[in-house]
N, C-alpha and C. Protein backbone atom coordinates (compact mmCIF):
# COMPACT_ATOMS: atom_id res chain seq x y z
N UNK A 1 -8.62 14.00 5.23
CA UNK A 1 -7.44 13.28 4.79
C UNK A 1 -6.33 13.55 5.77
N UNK A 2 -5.44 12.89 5.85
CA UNK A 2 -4.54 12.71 7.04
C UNK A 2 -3.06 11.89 6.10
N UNK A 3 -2.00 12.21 6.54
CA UNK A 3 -1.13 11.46 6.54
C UNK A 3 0.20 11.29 7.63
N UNK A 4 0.36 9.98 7.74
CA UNK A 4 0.72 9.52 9.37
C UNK A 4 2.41 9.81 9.00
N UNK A 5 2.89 9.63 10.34
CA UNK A 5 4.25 10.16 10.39
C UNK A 5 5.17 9.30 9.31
N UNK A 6 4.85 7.61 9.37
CA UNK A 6 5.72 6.73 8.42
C UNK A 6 5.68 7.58 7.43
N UNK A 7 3.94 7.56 6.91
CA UNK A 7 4.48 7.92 5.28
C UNK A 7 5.30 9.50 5.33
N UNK A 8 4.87 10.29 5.97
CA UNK A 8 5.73 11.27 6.00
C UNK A 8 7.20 11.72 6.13
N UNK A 9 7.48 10.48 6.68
CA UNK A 9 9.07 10.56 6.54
C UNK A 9 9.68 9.78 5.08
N UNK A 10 8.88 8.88 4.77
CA UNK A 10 8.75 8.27 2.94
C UNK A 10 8.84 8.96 2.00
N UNK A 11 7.83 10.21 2.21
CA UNK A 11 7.81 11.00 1.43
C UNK A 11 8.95 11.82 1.17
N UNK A 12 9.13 12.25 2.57
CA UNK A 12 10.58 13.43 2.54
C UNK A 12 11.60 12.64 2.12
N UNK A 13 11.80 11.17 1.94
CA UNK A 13 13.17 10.81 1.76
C UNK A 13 13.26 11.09 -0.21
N UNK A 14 11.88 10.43 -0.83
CA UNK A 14 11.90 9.88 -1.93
C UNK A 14 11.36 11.25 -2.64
N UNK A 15 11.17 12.10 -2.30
CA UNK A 15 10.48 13.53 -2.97
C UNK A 15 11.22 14.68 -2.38
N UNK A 16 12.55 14.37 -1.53
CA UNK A 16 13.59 15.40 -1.94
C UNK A 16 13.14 16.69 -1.23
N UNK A 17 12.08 16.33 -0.30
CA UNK A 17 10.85 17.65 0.58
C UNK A 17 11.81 17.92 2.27
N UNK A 18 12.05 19.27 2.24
CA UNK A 18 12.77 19.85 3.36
C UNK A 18 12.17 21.08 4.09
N UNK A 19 10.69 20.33 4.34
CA UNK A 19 9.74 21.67 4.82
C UNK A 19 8.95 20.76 6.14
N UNK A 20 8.67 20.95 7.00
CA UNK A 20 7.25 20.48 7.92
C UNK A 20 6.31 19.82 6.98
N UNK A 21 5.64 19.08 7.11
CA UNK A 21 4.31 17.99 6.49
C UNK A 21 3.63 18.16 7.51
N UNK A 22 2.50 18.86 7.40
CA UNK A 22 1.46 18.51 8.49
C UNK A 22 0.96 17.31 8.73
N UNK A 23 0.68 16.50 9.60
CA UNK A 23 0.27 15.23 9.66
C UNK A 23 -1.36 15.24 10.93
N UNK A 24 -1.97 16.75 10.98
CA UNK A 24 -3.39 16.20 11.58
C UNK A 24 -4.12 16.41 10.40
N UNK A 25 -5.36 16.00 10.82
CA UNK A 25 -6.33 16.50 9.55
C UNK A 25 -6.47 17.31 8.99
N UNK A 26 -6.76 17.19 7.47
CA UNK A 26 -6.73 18.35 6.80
C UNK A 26 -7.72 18.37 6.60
N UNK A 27 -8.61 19.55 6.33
CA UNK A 27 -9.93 20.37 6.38
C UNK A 27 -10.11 20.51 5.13
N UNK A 28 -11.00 21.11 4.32
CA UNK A 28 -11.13 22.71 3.22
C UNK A 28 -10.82 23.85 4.53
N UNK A 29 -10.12 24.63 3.31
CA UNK A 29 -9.42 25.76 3.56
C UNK A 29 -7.69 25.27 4.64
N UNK A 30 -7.43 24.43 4.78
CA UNK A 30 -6.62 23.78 5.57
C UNK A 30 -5.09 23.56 4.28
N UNK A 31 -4.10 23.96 4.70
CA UNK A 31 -2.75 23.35 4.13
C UNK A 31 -2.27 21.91 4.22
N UNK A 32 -2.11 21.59 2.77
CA UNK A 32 -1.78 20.13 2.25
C UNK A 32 -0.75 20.07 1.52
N UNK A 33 0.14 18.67 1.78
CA UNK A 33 1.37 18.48 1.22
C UNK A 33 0.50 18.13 -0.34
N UNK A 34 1.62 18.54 -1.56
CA UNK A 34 0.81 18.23 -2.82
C UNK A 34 2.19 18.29 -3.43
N UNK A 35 2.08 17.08 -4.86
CA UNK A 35 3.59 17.04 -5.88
C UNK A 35 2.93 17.46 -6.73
N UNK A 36 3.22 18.19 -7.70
CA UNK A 36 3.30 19.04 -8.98
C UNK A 36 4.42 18.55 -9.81
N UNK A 37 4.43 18.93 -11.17
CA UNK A 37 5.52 18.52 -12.07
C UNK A 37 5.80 20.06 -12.52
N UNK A 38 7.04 20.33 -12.78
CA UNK A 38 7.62 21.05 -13.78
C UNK A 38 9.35 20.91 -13.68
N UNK A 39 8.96 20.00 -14.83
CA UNK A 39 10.38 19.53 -15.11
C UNK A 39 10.95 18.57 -14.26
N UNK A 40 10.32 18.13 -12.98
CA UNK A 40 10.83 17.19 -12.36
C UNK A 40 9.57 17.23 -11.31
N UNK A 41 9.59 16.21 -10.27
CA UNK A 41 8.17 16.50 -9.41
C UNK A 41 8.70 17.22 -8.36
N UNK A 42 7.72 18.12 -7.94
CA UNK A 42 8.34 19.15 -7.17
C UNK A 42 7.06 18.78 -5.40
N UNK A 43 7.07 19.06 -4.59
CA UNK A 43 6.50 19.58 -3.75
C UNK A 43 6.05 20.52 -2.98
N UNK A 44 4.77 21.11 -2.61
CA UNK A 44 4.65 22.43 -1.49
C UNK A 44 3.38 22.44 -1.24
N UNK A 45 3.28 23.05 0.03
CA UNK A 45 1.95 23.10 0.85
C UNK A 45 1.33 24.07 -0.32
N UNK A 46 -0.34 23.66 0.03
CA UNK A 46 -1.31 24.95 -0.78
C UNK A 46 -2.44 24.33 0.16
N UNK A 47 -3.51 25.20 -0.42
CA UNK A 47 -4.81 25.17 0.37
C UNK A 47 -5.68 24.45 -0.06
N UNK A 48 -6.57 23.99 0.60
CA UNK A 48 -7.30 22.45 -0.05
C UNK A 48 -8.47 23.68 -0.33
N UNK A 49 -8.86 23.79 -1.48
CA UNK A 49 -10.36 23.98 -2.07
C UNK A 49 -10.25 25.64 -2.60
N UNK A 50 -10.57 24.98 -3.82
CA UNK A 50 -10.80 26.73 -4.69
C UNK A 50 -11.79 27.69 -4.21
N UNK A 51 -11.37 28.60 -3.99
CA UNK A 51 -12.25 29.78 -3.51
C UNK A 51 -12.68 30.48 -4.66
N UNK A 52 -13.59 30.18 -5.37
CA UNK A 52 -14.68 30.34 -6.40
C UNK A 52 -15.80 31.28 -6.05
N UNK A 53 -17.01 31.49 -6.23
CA UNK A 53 -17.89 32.14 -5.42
C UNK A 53 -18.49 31.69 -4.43
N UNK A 54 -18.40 30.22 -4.38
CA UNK A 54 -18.49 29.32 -3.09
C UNK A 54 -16.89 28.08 -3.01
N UNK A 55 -16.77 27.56 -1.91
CA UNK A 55 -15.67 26.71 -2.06
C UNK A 55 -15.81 25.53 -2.67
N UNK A 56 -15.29 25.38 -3.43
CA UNK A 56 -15.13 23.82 -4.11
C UNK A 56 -13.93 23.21 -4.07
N UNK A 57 -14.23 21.82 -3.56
CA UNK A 57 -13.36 21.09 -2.85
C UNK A 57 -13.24 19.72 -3.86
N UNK A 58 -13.65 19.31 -4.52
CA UNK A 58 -13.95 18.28 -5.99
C UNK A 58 -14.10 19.02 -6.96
N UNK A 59 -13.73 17.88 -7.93
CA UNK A 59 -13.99 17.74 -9.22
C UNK A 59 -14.58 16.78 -9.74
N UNK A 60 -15.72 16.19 -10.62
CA UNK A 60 -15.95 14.83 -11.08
C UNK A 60 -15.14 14.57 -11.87
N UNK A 61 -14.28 13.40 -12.07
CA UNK A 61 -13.74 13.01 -13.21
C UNK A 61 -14.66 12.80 -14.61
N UNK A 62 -15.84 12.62 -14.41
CA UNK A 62 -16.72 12.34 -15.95
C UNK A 62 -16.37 13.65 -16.49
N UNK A 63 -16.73 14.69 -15.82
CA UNK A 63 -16.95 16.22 -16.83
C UNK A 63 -15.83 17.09 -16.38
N UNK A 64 -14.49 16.19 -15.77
CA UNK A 64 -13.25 17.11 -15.81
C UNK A 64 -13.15 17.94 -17.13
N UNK A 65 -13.14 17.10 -17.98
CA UNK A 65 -12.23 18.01 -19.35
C UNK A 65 -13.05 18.48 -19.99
N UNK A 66 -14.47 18.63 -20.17
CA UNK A 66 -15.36 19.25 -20.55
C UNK A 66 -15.37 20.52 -19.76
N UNK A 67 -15.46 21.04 -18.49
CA UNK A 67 -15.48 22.46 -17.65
C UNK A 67 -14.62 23.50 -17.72
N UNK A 68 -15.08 24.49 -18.39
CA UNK A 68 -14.39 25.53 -18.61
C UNK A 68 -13.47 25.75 -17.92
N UNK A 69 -13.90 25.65 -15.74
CA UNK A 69 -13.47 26.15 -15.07
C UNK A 69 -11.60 25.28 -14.54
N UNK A 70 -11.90 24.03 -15.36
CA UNK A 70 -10.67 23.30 -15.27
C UNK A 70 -9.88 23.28 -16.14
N UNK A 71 -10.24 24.29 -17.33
CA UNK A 71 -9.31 24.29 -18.36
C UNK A 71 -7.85 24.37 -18.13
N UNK A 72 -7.39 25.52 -17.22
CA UNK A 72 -5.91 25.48 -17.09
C UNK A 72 -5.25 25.50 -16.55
N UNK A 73 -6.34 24.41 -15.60
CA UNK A 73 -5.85 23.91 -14.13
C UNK A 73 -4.10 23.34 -13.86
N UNK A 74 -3.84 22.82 -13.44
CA UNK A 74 -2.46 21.83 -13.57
C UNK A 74 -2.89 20.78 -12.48
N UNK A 75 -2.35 19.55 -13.36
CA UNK A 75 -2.77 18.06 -12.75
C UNK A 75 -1.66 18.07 -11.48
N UNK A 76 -2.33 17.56 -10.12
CA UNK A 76 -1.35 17.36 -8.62
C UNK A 76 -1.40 16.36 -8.36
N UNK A 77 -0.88 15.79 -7.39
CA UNK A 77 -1.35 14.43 -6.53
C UNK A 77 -1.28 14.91 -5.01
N UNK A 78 -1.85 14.52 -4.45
CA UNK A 78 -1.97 14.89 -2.96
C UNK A 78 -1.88 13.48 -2.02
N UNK A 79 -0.71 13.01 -1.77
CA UNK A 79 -0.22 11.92 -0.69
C UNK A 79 -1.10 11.68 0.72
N UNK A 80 -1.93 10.88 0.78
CA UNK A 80 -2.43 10.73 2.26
C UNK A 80 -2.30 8.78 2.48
N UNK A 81 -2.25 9.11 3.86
CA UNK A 81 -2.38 7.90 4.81
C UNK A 81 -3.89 7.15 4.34
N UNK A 82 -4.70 8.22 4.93
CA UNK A 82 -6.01 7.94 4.87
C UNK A 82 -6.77 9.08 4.48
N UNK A 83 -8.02 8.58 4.09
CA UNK A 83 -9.52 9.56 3.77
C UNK A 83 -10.36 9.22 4.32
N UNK A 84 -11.20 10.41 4.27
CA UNK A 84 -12.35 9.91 5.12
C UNK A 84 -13.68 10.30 4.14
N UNK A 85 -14.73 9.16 4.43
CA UNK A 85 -16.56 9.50 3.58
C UNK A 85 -17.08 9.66 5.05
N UNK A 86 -18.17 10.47 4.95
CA UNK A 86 -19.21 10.07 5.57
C UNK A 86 -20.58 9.22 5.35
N UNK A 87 -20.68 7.92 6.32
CA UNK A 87 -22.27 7.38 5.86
C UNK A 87 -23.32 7.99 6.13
N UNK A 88 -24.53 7.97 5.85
CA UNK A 88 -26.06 8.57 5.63
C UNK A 88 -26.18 8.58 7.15
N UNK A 89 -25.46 8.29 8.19
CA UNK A 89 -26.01 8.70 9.66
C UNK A 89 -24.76 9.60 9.66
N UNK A 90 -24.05 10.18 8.81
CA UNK A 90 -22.98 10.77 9.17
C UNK A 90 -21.86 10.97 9.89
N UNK A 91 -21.80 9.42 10.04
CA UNK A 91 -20.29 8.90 10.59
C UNK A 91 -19.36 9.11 9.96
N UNK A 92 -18.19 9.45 10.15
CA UNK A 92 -16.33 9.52 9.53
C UNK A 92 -16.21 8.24 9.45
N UNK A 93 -16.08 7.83 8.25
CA UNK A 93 -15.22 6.31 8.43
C UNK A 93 -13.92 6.88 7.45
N UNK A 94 -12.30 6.14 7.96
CA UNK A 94 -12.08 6.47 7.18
C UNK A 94 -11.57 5.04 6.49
N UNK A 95 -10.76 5.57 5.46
CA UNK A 95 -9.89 4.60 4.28
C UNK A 95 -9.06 4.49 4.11
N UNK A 96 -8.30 3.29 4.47
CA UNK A 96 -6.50 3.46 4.09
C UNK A 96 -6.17 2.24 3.11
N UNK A 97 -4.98 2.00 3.51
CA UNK A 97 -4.42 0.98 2.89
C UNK A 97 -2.70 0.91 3.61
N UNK A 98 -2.30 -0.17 3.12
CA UNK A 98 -1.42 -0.36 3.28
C UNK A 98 0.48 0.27 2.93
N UNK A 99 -0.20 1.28 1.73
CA UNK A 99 0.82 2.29 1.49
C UNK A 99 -0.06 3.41 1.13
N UNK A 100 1.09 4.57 1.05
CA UNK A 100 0.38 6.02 0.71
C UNK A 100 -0.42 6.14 -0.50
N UNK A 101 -2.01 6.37 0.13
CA UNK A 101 -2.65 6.76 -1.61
C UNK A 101 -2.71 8.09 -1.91
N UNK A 102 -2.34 8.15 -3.55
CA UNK A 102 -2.04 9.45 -3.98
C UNK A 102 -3.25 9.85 -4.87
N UNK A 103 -4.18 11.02 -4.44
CA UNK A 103 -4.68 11.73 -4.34
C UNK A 103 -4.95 12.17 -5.81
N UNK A 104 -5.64 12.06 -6.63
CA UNK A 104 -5.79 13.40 -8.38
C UNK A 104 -6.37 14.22 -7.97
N UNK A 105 -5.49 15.07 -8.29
CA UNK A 105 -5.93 16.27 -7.62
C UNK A 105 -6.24 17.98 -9.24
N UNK A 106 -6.27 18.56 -8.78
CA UNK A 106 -5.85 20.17 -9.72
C UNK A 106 -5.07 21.74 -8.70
N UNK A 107 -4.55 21.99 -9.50
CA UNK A 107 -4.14 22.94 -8.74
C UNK A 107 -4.46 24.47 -9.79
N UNK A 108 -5.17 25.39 -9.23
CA UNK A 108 -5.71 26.59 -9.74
C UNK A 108 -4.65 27.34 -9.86
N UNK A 109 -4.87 28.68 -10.63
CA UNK A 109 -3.79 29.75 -10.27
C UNK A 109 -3.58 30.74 -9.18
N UNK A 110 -4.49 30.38 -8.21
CA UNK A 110 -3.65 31.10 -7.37
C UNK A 110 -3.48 29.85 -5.94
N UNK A 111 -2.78 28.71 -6.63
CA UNK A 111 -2.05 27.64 -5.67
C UNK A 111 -3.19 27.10 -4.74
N UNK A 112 -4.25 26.69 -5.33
CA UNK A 112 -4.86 26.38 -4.11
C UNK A 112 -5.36 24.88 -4.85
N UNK A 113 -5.69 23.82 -4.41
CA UNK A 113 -6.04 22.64 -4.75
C UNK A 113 -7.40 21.57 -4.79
N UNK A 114 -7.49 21.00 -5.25
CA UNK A 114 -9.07 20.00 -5.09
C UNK A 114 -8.94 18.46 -5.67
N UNK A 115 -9.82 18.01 -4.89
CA UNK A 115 -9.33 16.61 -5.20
C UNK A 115 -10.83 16.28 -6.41
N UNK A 116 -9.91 15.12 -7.68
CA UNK A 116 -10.83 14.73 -8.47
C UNK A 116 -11.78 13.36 -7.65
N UNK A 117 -12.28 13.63 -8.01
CA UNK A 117 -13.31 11.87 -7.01
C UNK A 117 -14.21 11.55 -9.06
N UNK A 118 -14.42 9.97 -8.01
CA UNK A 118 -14.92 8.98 -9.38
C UNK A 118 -16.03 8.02 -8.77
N UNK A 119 -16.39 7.22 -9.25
CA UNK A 119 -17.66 5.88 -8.52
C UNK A 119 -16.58 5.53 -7.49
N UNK A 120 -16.95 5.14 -6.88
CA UNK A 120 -16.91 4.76 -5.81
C UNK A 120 -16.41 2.88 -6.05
N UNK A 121 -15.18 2.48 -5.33
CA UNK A 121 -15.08 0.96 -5.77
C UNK A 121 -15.63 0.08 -4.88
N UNK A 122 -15.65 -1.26 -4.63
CA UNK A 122 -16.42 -2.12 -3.98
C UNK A 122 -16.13 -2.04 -2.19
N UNK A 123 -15.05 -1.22 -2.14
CA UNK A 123 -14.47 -0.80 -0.28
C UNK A 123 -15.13 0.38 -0.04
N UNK A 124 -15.87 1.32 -0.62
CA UNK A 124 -16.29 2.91 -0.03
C UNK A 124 -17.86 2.89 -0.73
N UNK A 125 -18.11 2.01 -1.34
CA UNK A 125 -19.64 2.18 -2.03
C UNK A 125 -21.00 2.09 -1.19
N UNK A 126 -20.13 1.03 0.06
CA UNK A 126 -21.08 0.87 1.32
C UNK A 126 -21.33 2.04 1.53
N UNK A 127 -20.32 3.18 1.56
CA UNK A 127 -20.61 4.09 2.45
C UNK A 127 -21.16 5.65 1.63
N UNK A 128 -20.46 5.85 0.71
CA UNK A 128 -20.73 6.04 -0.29
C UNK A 128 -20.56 6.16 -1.54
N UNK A 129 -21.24 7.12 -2.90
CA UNK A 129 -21.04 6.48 -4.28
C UNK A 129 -19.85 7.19 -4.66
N UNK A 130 -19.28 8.15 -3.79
CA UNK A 130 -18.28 8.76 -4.94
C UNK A 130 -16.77 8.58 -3.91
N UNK A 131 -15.84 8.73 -4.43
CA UNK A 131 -14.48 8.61 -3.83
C UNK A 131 -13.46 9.33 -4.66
N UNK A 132 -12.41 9.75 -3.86
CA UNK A 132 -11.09 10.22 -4.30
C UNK A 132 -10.69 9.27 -5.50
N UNK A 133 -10.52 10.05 -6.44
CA UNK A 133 -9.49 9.16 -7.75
C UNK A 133 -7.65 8.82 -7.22
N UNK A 134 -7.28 7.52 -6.86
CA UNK A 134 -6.36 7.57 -6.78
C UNK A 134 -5.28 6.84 -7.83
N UNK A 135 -4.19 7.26 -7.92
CA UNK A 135 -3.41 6.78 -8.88
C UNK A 135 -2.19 6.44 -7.95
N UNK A 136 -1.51 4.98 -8.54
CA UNK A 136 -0.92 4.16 -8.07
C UNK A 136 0.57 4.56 -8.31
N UNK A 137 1.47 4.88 -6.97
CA UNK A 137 2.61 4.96 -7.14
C UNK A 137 3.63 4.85 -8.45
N UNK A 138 2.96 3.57 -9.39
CA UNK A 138 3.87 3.34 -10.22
C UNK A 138 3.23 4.24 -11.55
N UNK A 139 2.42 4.44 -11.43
CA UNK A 139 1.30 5.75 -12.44
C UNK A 139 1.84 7.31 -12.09
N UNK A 140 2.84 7.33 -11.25
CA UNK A 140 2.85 8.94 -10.99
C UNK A 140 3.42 9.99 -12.74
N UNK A 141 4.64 9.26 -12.76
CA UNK A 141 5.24 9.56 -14.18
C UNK A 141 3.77 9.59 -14.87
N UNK A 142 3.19 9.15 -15.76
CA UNK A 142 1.86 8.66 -16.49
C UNK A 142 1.48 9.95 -16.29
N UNK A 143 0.64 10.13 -14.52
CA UNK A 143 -0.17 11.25 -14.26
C UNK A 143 0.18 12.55 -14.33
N UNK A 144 1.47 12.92 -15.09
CA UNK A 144 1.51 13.65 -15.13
C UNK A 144 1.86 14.29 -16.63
N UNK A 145 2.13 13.12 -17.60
CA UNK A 145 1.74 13.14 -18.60
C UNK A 145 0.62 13.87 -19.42
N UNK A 146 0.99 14.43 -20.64
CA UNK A 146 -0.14 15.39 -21.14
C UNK A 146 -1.25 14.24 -21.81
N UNK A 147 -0.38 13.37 -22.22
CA UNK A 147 -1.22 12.48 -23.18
C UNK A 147 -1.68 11.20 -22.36
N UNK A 148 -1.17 10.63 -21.09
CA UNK A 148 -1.15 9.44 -20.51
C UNK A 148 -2.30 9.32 -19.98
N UNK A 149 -1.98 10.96 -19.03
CA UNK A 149 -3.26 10.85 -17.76
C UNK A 149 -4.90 10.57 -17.85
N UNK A 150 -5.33 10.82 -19.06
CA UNK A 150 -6.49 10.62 -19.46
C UNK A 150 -6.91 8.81 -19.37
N UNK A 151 -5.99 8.10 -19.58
CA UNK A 151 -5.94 6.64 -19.39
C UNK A 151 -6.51 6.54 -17.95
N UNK A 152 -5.87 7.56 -16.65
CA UNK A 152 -5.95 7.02 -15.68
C UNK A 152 -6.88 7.66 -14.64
N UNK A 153 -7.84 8.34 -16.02
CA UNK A 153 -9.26 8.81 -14.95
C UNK A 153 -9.68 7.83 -14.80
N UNK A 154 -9.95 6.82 -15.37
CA UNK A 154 -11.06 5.63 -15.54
C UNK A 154 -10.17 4.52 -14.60
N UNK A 155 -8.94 4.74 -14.18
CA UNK A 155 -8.73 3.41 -13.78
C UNK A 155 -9.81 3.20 -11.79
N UNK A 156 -9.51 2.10 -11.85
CA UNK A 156 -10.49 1.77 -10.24
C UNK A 156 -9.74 1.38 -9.23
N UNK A 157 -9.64 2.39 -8.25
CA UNK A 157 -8.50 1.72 -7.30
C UNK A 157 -8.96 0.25 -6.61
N UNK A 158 -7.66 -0.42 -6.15
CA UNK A 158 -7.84 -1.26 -5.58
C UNK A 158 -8.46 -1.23 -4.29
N UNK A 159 -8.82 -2.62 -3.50
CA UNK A 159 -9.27 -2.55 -2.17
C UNK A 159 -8.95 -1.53 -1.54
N UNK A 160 -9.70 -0.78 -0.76
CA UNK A 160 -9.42 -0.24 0.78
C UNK A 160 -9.48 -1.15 2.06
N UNK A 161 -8.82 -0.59 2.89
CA UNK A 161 -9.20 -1.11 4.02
C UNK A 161 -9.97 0.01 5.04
N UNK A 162 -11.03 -0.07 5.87
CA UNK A 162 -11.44 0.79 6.79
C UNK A 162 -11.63 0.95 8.02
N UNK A 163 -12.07 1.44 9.12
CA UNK A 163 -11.82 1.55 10.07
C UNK A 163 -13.33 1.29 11.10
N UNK A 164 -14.42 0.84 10.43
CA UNK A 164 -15.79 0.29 11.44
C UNK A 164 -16.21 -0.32 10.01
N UNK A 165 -17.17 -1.40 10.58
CA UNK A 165 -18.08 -2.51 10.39
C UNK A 165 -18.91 -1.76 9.30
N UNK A 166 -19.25 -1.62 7.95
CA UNK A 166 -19.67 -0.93 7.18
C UNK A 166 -21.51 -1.64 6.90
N UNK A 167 -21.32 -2.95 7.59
CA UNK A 167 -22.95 -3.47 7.23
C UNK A 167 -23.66 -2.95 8.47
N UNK A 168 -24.88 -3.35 8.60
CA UNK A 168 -25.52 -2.51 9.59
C UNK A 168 -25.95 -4.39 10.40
N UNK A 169 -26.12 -4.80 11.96
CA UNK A 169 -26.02 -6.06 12.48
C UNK A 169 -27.62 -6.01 12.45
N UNK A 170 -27.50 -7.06 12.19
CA UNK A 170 -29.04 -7.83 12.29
C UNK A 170 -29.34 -8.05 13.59
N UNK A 171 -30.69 -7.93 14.34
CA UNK A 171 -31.27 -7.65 15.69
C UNK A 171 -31.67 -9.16 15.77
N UNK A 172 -31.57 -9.76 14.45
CA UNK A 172 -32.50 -11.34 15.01
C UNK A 172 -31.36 -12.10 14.47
């Protein structure tokens, strides 16, 4: 995941953020801009992926609220430009769009983060079945809602746009 300098200066205007935004790729184990709520939406870097007994970097949205281990998590969003899948020859393609997609994320107790992923919609299925859950700018209030957010596991993001030819060319 990546986010490019525009949205980064978007961000800092409209989220009140007076820190550096990294803008190369972010890794697991790598620092990511992320909004949190308490009492108002807040922002700050944390580390992409819970250090568990191995790293985990997802969540499924089907068996979020069923897992012990997400019980008392706190719901994030994590702002990127773009994401990236890999296809079955293990190419990076990535995924954008036309404004910043925001990320469902969790944030553990000791500040570190993971992104929820869901099916996959009709722009990343080529490549593959699962994708980042994103929630739509005007959903942020909602997502952070105790009672709302559950509405907006299930929602399906709109189109992506991507960055290579996702069919494979016919030789004849």
């Amino acid at each position: 995941m990546k986010l490019n300098e525009k949205d980064i200066l978007y961000l800092k205007n409209n989220f009140n953020i007076h820190f550096d935004i990294p803008f190369q790729t972010i890794k697991p184990s790598e620092f990511a801009l992320v909004l949190y709520k308490e009492k108002e939406i807040r922002s700050k870097l944390l580390r992409f992926g819970w250090n568990e007994k191995h790293l985990i970097i997802n969540a499924r949205q089907e068996t979020l609220l069923d897992k012990k281990l997400f019980k008392h998590a706190k719901r994030c969003l994590i702002p990127v430009s773009t994401f990236y899948e890999w296809n079955p020859a293990k190419n990076k393609i990535s995924f954008y769009s036309d404004h910043i997609l925001y990320l469902a994320g969790l944030i553990n107790n000791k500040n570190e983060f993971l992104i929820i992923t869901t099916n996959a919609n009709d722009s990343v299925k080529k490549v593959h079945n699962r994708m980042p859950l994103i929630i739509e700018e005007s959903d942020i209030e909602n997502w952070f809602d105790d009672h709302l957010f559950k509405d907006l596991l299930h929602k399906i993001a709109g189109s992506l746009m991507h960055d290579q030819k996702l069919e494979q060319l016919s030789l004849f």
